[in-house]
PDB file of N, CA and C in Angstrom:
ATOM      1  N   UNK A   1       0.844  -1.186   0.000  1.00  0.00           N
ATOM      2  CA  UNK A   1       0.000   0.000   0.000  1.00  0.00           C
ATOM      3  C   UNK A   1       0.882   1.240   0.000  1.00  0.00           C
ATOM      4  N   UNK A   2       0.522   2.084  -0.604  1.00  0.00           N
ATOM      5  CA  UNK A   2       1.367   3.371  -1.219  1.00  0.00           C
ATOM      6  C   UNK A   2       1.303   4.316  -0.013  1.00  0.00           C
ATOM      7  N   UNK A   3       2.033   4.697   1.085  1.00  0.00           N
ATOM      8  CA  UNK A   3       1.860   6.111   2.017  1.00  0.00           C
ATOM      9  C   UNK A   3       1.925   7.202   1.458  1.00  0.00           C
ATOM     10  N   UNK A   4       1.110   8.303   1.881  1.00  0.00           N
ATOM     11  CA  UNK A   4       0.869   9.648   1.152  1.00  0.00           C
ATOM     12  C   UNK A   4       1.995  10.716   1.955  1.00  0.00           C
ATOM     13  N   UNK A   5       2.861   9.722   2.917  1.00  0.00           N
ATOM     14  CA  UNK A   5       4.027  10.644   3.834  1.00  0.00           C
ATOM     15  C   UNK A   5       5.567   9.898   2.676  1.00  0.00           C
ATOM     16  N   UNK A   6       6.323  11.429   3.192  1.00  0.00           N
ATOM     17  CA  UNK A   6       7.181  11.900   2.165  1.00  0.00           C
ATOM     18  C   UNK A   6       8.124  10.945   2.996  1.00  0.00           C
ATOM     19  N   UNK A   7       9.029  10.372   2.191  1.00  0.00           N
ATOM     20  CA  UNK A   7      10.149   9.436   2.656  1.00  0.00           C
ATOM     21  C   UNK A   7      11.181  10.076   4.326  1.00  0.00           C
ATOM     22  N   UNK A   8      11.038  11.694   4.098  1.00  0.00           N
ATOM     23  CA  UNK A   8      11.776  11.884   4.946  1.00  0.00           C
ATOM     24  C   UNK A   8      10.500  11.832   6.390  1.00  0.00           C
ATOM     25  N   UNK A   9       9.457  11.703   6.799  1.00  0.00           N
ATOM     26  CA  UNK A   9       8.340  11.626   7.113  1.00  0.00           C
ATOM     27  C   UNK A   9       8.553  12.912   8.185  1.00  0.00           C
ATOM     28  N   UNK A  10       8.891  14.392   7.663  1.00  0.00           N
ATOM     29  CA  UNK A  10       8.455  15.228   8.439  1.00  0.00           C
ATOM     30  C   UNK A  10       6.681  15.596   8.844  1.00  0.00           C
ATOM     31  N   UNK A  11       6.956  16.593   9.950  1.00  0.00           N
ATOM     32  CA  UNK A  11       5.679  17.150  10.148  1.00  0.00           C
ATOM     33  C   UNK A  11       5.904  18.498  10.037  1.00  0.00           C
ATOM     34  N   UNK A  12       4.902  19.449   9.960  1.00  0.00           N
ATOM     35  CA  UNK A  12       4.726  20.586  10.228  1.00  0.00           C
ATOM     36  C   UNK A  12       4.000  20.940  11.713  1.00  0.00           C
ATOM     37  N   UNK A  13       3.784  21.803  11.811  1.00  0.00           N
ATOM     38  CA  UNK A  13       3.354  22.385  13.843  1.00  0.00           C
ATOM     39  C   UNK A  13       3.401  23.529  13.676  1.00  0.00           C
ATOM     40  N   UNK A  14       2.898  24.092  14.475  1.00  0.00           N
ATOM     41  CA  UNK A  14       2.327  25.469  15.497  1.00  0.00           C
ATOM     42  C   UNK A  14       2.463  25.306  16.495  1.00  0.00           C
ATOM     43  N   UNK A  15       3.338  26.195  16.916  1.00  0.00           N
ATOM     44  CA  UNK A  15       2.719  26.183  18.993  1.00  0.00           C
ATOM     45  C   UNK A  15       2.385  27.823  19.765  1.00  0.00           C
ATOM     46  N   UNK A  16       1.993  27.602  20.865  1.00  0.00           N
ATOM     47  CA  UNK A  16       1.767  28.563  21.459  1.00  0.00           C
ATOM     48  C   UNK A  16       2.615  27.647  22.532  1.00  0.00           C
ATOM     49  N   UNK A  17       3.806  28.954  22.732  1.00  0.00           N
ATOM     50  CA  UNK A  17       5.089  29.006  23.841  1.00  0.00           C
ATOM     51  C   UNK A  17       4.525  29.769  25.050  1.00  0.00           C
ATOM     52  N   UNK A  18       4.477  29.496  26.243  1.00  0.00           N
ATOM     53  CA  UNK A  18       4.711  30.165  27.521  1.00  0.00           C
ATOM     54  C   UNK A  18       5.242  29.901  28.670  1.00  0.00           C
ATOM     55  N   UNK A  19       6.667  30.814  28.185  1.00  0.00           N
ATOM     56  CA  UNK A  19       7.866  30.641  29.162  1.00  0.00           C
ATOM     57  C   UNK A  19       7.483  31.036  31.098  1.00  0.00           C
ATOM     58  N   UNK A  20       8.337  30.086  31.596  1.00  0.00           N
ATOM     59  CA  UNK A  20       8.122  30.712  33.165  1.00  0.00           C
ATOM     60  C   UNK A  20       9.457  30.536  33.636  1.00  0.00           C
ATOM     61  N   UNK A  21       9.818  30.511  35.062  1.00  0.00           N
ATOM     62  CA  UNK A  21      10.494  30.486  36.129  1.00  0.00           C
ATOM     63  C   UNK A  21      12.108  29.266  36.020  1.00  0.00           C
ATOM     64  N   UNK A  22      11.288  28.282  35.197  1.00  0.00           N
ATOM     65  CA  UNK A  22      11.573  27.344  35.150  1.00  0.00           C
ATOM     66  C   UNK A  22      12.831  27.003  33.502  1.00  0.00           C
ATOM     67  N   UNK A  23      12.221  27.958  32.694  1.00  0.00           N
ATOM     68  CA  UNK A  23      12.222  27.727  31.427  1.00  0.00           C
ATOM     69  C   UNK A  23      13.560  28.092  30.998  1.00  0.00           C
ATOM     70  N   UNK A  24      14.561  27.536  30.070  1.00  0.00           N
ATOM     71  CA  UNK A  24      15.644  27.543  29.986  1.00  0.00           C
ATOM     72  C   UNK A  24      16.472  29.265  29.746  1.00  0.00           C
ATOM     73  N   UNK A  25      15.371  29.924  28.655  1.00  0.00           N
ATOM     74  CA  UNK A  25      16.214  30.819  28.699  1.00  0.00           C
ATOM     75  C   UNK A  25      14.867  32.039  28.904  1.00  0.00           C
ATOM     76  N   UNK A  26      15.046  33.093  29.675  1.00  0.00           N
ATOM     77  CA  UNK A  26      14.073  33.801  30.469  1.00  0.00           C
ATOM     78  C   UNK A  26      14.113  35.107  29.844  1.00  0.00           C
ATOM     79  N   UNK A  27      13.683  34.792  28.667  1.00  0.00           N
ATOM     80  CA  UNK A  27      13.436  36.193  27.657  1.00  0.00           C
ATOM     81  C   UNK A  27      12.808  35.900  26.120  1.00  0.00           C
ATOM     82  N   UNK A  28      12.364  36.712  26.193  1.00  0.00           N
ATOM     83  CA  UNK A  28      11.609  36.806  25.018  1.00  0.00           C
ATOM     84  C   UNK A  28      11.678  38.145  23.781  1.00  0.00           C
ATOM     85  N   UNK A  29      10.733  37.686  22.779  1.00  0.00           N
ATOM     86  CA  UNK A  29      10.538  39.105  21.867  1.00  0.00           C
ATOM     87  C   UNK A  29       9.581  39.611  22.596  1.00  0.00           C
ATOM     88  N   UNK A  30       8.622  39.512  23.059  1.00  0.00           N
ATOM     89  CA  UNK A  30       7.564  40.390  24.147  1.00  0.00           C
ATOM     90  C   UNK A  30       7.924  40.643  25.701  1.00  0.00           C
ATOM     91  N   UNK A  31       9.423  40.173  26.731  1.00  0.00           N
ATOM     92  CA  UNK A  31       9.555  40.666  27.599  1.00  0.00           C
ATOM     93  C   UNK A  31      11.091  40.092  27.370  1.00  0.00           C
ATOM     94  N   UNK A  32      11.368  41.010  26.538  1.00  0.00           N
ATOM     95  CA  UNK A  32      13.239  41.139  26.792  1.00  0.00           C
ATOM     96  C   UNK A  32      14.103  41.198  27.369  1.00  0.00           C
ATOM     97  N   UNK A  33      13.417  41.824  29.114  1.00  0.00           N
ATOM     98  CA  UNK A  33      14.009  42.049  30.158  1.00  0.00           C
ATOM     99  C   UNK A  33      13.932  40.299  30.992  1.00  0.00           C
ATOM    100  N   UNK A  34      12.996  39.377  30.401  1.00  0.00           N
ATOM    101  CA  UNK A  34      12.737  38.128  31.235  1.00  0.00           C
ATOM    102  C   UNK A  34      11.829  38.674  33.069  1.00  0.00           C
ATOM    103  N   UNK A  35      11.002  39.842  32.655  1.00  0.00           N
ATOM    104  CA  UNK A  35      10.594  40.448  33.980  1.00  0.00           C
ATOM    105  C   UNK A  35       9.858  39.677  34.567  1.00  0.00           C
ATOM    106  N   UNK A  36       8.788  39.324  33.391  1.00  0.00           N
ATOM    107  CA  UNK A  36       7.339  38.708  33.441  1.00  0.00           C
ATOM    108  C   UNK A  36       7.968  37.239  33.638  1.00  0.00           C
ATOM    109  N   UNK A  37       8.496  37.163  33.191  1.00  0.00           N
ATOM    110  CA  UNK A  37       9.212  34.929  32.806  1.00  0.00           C
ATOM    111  C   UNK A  37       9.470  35.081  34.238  1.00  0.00           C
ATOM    112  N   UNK A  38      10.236  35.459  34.946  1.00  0.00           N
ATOM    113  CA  UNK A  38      10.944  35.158  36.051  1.00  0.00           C
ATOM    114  C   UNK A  38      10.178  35.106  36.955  1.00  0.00           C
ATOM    115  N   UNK A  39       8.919  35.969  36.988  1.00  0.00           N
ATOM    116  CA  UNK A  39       8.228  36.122  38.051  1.00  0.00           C
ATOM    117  C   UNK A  39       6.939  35.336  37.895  1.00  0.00           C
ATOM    118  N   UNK A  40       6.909  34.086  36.477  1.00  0.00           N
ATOM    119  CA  UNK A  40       5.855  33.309  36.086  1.00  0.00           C
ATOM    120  C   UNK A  40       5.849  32.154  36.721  1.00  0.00           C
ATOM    121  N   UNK A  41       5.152  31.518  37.474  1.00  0.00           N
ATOM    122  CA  UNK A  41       5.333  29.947  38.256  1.00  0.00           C
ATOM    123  C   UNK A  41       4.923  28.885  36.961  1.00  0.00           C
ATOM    124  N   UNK A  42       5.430  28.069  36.925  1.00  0.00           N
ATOM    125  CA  UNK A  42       4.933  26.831  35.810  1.00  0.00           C
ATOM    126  C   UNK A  42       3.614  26.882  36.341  1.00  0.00           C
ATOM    127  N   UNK A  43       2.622  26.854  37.099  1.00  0.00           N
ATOM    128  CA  UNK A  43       1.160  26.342  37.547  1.00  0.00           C
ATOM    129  C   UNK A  43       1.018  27.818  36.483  1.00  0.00           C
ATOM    130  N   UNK A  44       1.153  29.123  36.706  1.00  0.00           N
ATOM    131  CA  UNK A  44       0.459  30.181  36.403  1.00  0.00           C
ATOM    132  C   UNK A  44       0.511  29.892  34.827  1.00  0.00           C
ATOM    133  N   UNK A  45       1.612  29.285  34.206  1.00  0.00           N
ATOM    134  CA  UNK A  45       2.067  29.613  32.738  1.00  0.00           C
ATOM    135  C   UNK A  45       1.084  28.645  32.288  1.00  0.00           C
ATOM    136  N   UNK A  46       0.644  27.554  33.119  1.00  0.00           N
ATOM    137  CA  UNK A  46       0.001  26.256  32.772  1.00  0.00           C
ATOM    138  C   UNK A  46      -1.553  26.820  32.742  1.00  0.00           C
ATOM    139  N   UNK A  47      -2.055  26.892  33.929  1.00  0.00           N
ATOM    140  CA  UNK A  47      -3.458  27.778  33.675  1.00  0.00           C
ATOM    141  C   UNK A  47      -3.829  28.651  32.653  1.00  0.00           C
ATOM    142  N   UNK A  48      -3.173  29.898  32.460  1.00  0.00           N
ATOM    143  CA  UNK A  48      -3.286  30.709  31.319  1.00  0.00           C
ATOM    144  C   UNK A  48      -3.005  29.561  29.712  1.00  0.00           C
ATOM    145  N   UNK A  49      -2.745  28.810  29.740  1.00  0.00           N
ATOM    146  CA  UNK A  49      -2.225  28.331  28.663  1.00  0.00           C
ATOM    147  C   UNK A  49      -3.752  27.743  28.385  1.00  0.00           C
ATOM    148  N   UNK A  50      -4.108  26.763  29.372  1.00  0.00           N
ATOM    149  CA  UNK A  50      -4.874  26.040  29.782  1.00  0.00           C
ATOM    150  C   UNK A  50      -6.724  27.085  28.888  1.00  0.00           C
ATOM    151  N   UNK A  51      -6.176  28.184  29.555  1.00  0.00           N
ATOM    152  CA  UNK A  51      -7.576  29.252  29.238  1.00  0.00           C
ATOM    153  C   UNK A  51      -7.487  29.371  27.783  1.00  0.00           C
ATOM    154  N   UNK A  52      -5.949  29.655  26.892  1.00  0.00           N
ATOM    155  CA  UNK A  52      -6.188  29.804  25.800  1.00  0.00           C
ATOM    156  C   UNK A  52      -6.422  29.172  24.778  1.00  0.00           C
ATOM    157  N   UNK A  53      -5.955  27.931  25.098  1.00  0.00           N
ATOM    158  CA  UNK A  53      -6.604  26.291  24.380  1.00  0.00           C
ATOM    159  C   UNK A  53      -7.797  26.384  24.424  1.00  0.00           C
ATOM    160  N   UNK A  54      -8.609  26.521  25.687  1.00  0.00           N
ATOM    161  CA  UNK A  54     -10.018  26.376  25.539  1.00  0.00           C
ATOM    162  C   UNK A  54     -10.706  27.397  24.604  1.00  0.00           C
ATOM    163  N   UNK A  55     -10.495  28.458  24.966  1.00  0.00           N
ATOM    164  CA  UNK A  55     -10.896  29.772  23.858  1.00  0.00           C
ATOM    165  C   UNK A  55     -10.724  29.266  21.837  1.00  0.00           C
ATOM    166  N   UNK A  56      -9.381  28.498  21.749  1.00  0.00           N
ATOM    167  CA  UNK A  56      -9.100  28.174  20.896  1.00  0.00           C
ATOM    168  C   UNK A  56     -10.140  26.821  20.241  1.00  0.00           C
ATOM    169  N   UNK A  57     -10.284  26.026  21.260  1.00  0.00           N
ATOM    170  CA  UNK A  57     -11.073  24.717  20.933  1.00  0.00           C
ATOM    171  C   UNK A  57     -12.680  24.998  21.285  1.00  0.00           C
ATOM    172  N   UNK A  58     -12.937  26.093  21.498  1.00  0.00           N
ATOM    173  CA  UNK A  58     -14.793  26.426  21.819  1.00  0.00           C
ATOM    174  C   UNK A  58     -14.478  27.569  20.436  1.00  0.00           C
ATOM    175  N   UNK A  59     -13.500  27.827  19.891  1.00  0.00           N
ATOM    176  CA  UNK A  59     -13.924  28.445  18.282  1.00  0.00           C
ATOM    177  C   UNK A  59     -13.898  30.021  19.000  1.00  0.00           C
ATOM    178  N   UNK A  60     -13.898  30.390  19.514  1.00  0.00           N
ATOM    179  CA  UNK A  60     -14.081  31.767  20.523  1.00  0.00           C
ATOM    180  C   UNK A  60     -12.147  32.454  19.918  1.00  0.00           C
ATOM    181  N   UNK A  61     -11.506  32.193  19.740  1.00  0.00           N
ATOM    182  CA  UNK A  61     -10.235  32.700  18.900  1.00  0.00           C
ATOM    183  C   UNK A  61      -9.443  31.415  18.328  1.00  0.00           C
ATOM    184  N   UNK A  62      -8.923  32.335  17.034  1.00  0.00           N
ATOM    185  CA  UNK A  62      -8.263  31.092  16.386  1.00  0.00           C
ATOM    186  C   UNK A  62      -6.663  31.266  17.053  1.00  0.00           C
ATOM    187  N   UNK A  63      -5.924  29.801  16.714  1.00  0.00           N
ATOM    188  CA  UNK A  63      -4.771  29.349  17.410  1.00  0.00           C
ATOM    189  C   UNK A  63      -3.991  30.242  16.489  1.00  0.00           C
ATOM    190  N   UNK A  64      -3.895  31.292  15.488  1.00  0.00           N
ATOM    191  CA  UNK A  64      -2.785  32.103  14.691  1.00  0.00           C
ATOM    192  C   UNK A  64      -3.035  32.925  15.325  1.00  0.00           C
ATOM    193  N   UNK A  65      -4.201  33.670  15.806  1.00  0.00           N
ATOM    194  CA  UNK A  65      -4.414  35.106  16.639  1.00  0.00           C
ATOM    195  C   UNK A  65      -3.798  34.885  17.995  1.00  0.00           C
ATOM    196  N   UNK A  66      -3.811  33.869  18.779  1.00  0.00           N
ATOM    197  CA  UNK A  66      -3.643  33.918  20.016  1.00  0.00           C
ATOM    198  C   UNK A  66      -1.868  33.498  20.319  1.00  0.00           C
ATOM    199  N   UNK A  67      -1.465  32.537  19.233  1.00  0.00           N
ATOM    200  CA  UNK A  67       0.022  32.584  18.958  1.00  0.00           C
ATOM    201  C   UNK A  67       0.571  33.598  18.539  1.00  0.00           C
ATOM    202  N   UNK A  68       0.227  34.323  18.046  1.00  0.00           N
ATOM    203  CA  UNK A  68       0.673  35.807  17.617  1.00  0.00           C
ATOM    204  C   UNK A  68       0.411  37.077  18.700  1.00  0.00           C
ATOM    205  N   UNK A  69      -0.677  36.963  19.533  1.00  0.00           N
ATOM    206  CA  UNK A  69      -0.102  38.150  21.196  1.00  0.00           C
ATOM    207  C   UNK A  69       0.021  36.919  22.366  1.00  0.00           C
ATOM    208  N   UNK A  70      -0.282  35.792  22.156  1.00  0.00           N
ATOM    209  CA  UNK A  70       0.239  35.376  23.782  1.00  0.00           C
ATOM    210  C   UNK A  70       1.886  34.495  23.851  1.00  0.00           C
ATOM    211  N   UNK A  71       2.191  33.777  22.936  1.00  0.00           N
ATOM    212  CA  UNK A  71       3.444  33.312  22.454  1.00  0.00           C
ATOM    213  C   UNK A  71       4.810  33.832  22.634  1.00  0.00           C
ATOM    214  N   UNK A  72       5.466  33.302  23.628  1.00  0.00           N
ATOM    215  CA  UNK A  72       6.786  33.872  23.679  1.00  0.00           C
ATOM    216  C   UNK A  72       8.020  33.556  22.990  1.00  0.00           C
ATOM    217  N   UNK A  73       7.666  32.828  22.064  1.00  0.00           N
ATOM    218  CA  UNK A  73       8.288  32.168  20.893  1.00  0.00           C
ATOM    219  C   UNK A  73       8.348  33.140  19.997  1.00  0.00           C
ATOM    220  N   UNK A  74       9.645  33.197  19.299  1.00  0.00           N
ATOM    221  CA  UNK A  74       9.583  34.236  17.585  1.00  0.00           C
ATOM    222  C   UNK A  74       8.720  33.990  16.674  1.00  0.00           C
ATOM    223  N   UNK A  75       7.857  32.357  17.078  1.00  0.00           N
ATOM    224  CA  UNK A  75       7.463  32.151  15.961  1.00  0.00           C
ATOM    225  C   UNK A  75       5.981  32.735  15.871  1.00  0.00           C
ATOM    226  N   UNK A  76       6.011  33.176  17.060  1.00  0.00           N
ATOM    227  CA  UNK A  76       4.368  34.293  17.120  1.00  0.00           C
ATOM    228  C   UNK A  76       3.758  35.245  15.822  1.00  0.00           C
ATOM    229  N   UNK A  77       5.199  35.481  15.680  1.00  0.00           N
ATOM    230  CA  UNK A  77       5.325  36.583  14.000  1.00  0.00           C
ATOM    231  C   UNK A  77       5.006  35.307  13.076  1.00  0.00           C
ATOM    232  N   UNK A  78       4.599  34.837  13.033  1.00  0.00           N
ATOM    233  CA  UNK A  78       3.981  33.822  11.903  1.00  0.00           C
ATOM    234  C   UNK A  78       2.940  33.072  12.611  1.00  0.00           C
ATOM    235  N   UNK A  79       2.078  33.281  13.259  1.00  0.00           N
ATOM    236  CA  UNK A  79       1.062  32.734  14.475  1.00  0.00           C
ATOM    237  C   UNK A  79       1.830  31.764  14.368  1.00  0.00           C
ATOM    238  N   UNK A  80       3.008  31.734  15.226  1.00  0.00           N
ATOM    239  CA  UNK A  80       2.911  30.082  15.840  1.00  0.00           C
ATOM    240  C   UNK A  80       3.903  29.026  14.531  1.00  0.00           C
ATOM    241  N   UNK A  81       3.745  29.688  13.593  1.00  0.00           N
ATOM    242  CA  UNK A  81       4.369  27.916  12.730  1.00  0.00           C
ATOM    243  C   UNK A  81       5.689  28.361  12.678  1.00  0.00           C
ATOM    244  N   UNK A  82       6.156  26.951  13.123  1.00  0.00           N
ATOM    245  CA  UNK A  82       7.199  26.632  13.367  1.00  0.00           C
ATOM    246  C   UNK A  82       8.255  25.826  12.011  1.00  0.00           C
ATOM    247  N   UNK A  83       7.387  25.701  10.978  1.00  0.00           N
ATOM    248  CA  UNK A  83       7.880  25.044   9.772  1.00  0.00           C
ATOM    249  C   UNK A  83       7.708  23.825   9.557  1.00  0.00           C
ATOM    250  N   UNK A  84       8.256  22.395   8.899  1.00  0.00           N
ATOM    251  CA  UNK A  84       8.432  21.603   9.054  1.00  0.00           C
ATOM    252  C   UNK A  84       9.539  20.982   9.516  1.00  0.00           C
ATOM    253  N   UNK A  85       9.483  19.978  10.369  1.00  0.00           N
ATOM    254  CA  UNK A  85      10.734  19.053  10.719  1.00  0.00           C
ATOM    255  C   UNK A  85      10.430  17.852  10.993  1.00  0.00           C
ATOM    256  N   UNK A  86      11.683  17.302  11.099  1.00  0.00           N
ATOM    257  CA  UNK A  86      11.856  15.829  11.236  1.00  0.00           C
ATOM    258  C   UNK A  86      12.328  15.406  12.585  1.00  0.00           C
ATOM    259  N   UNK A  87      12.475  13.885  12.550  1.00  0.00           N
ATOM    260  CA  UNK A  87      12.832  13.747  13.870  1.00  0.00           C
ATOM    261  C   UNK A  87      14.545  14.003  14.448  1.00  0.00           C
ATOM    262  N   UNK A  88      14.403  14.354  15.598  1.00  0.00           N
ATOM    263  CA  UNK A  88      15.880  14.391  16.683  1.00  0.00           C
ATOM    264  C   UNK A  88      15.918  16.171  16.143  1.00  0.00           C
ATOM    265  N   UNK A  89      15.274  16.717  15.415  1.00  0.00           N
ATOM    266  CA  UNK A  89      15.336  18.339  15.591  1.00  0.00           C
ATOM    267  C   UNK A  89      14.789  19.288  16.731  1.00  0.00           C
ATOM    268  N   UNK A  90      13.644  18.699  17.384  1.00  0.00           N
ATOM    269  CA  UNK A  90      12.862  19.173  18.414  1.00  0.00           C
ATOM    270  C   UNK A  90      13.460  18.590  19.683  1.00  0.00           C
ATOM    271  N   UNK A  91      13.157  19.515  20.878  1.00  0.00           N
ATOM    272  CA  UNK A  91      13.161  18.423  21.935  1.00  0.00           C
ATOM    273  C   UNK A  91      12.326  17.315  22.140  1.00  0.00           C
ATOM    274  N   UNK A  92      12.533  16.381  22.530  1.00  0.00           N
ATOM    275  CA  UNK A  92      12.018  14.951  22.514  1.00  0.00           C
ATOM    276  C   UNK A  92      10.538  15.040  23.120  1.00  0.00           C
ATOM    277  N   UNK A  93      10.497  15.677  23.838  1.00  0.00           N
ATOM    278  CA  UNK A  93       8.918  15.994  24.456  1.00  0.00           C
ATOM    279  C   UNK A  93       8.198  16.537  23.196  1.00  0.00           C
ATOM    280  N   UNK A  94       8.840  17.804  22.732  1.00  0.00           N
ATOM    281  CA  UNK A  94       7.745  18.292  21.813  1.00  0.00           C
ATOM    282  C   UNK A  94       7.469  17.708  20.999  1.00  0.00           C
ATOM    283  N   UNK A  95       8.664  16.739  20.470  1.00  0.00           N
ATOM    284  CA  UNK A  95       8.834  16.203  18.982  1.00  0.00           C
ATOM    285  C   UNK A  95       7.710  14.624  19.269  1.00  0.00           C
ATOM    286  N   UNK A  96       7.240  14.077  20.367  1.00  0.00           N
ATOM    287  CA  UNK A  96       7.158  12.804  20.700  1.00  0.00           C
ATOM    288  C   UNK A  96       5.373  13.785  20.457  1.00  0.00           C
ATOM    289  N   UNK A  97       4.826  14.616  21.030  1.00  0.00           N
ATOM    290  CA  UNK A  97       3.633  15.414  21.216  1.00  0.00           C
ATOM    291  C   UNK A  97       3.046  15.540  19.866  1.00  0.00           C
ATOM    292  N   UNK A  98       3.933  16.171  18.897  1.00  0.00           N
ATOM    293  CA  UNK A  98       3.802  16.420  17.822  1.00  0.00           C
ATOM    294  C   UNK A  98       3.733  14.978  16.676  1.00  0.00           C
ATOM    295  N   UNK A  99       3.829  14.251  16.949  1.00  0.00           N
ATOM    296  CA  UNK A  99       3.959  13.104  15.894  1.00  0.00           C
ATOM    297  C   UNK A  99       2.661  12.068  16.915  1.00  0.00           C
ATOM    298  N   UNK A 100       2.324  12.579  17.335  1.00  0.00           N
ATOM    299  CA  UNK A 100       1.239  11.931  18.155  1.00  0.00           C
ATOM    300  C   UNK A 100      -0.111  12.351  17.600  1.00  0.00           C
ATOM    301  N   UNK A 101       0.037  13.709  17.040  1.00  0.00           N
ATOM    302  CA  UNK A 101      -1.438  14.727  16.595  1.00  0.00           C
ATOM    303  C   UNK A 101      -1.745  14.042  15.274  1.00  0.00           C
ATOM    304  N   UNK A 102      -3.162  14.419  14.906  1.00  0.00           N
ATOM    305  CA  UNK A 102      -3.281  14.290  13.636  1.00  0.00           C
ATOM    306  C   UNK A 102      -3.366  15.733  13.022  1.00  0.00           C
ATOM    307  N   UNK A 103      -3.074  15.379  11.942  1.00  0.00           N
ATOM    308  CA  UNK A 103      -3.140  16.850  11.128  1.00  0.00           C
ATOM    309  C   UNK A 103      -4.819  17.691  11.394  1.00  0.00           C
ATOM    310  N   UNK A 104      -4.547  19.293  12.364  1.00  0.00           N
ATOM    311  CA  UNK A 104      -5.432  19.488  12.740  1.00  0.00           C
ATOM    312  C   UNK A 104      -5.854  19.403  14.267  1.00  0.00           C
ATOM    313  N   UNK A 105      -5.205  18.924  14.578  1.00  0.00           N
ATOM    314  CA  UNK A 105      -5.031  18.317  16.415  1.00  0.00           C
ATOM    315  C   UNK A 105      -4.444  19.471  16.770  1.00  0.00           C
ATOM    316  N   UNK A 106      -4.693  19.906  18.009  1.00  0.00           N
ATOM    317  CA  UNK A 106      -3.921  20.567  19.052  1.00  0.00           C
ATOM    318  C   UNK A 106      -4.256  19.949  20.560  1.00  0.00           C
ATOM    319  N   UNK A 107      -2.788  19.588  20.960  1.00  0.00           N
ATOM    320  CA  UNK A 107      -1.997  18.995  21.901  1.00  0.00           C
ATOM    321  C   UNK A 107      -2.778  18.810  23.119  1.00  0.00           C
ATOM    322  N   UNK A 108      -2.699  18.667  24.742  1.00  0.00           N
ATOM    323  CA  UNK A 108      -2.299  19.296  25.766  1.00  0.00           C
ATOM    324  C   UNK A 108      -1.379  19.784  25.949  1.00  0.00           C
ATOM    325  N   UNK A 109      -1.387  20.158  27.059  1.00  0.00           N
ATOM    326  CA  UNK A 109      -0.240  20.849  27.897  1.00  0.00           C
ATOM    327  C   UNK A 109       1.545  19.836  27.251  1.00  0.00           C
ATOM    328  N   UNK A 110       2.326  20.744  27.007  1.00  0.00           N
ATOM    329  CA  UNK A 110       3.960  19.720  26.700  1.00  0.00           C
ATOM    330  C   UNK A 110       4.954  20.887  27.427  1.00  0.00           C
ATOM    331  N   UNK A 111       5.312  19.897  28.366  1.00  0.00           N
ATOM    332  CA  UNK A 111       6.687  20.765  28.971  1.00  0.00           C
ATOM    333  C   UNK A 111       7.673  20.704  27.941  1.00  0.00           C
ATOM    334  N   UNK A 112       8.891  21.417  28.349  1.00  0.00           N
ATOM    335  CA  UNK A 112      10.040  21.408  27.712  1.00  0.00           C
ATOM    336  C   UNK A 112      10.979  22.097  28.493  1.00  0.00           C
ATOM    337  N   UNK A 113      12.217  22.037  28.092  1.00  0.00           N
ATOM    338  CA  UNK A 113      12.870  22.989  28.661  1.00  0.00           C
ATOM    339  C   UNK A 113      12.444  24.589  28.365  1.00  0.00           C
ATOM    340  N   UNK A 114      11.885  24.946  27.416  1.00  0.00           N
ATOM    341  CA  UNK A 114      11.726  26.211  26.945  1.00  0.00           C
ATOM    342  C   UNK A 114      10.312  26.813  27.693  1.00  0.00           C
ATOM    343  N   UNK A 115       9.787  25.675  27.779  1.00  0.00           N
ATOM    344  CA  UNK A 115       8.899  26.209  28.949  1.00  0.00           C
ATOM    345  C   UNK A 115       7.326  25.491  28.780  1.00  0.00           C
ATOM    346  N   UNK A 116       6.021  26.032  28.487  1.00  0.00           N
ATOM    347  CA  UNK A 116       5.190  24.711  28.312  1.00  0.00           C
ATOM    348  C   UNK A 116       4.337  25.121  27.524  1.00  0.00           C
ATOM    349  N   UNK A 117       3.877  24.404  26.382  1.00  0.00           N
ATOM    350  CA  UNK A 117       3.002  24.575  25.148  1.00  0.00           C
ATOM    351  C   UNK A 117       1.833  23.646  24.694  1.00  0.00           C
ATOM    352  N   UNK A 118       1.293  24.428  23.962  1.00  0.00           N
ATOM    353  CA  UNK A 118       0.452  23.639  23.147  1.00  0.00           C
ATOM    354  C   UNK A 118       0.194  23.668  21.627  1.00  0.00           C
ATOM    355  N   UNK A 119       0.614  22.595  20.878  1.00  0.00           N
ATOM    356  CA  UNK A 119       1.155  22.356  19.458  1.00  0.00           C
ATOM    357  C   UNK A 119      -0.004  22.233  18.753  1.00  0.00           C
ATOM    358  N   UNK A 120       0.125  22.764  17.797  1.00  0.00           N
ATOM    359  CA  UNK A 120      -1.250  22.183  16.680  1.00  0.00           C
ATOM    360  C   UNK A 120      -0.424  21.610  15.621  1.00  0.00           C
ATOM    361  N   UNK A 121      -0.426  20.498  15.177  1.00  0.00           N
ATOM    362  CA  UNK A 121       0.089  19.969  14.125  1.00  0.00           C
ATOM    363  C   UNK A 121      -0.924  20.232  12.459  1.00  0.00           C
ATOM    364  N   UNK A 122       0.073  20.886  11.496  1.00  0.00           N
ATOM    365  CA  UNK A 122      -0.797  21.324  10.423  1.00  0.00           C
ATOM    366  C   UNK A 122      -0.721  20.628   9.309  1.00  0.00           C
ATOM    367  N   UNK A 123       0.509  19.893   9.055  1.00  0.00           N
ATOM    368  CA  UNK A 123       0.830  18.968   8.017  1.00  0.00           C
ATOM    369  C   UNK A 123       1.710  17.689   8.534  1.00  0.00           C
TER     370      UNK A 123
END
């Protein structure tokens, strides 16, 4: 049977990033100073995250609007997409999260070192 995935079997993704306390490096393009990160508890970064998934999955905002002002990732300037990749490019959490979705899926909650997200896989 013929697979419709490309030999190198990347994916594509979106995420919405929100760094805290915890998170490897404590700065961003929206708080440069790391003011807000430092003073974020993983529970707080998790709740708020938590609120914007739901907003996202009750249709109430789409996951490019809300990756684009809540995202502490660069990749906000493109709501969220992150491109395509393959495996051992991601950290193993995200990358294990992401190959789990179906095209169209968005995640739970995925720690990382960078801090804790939620992925929408697009291709």
């Amino acid at each position: 049977m013929a697979s419709s995935r490309s030999s190198s079997d990347n994916v594509r993704a979106s995420h919405i990033l929100i760094k805290h306390q915890g998170s490897r490096r404590k700065a961003s393009w929206k708080d440069p100073e790391g003011r807000v990160i430092s003073n974020t508890t993983r529970e707080s970064a998790v709740s708020q995250l938590k609120a914007l998934r739901g907003d996202i999955v009750s249709g109430e905002a789409k996951f490019e609007d809300v990756a684009a002002s809540y995202s502490d990732c660069n990749s906000a300037k493109r709501g969220g997409d992150l491109g395509s990749f393959g495996k051992g490019q991601m950290q193993k959490p995200f990358e294990d999260a992401t190959y789990a979705l179906a095209v169209g899926e968005i995640s739970d909650i995925v720690d990382t070192d960078s801090g804790v997200h939620i992925i929408k896989r697009t291709a």
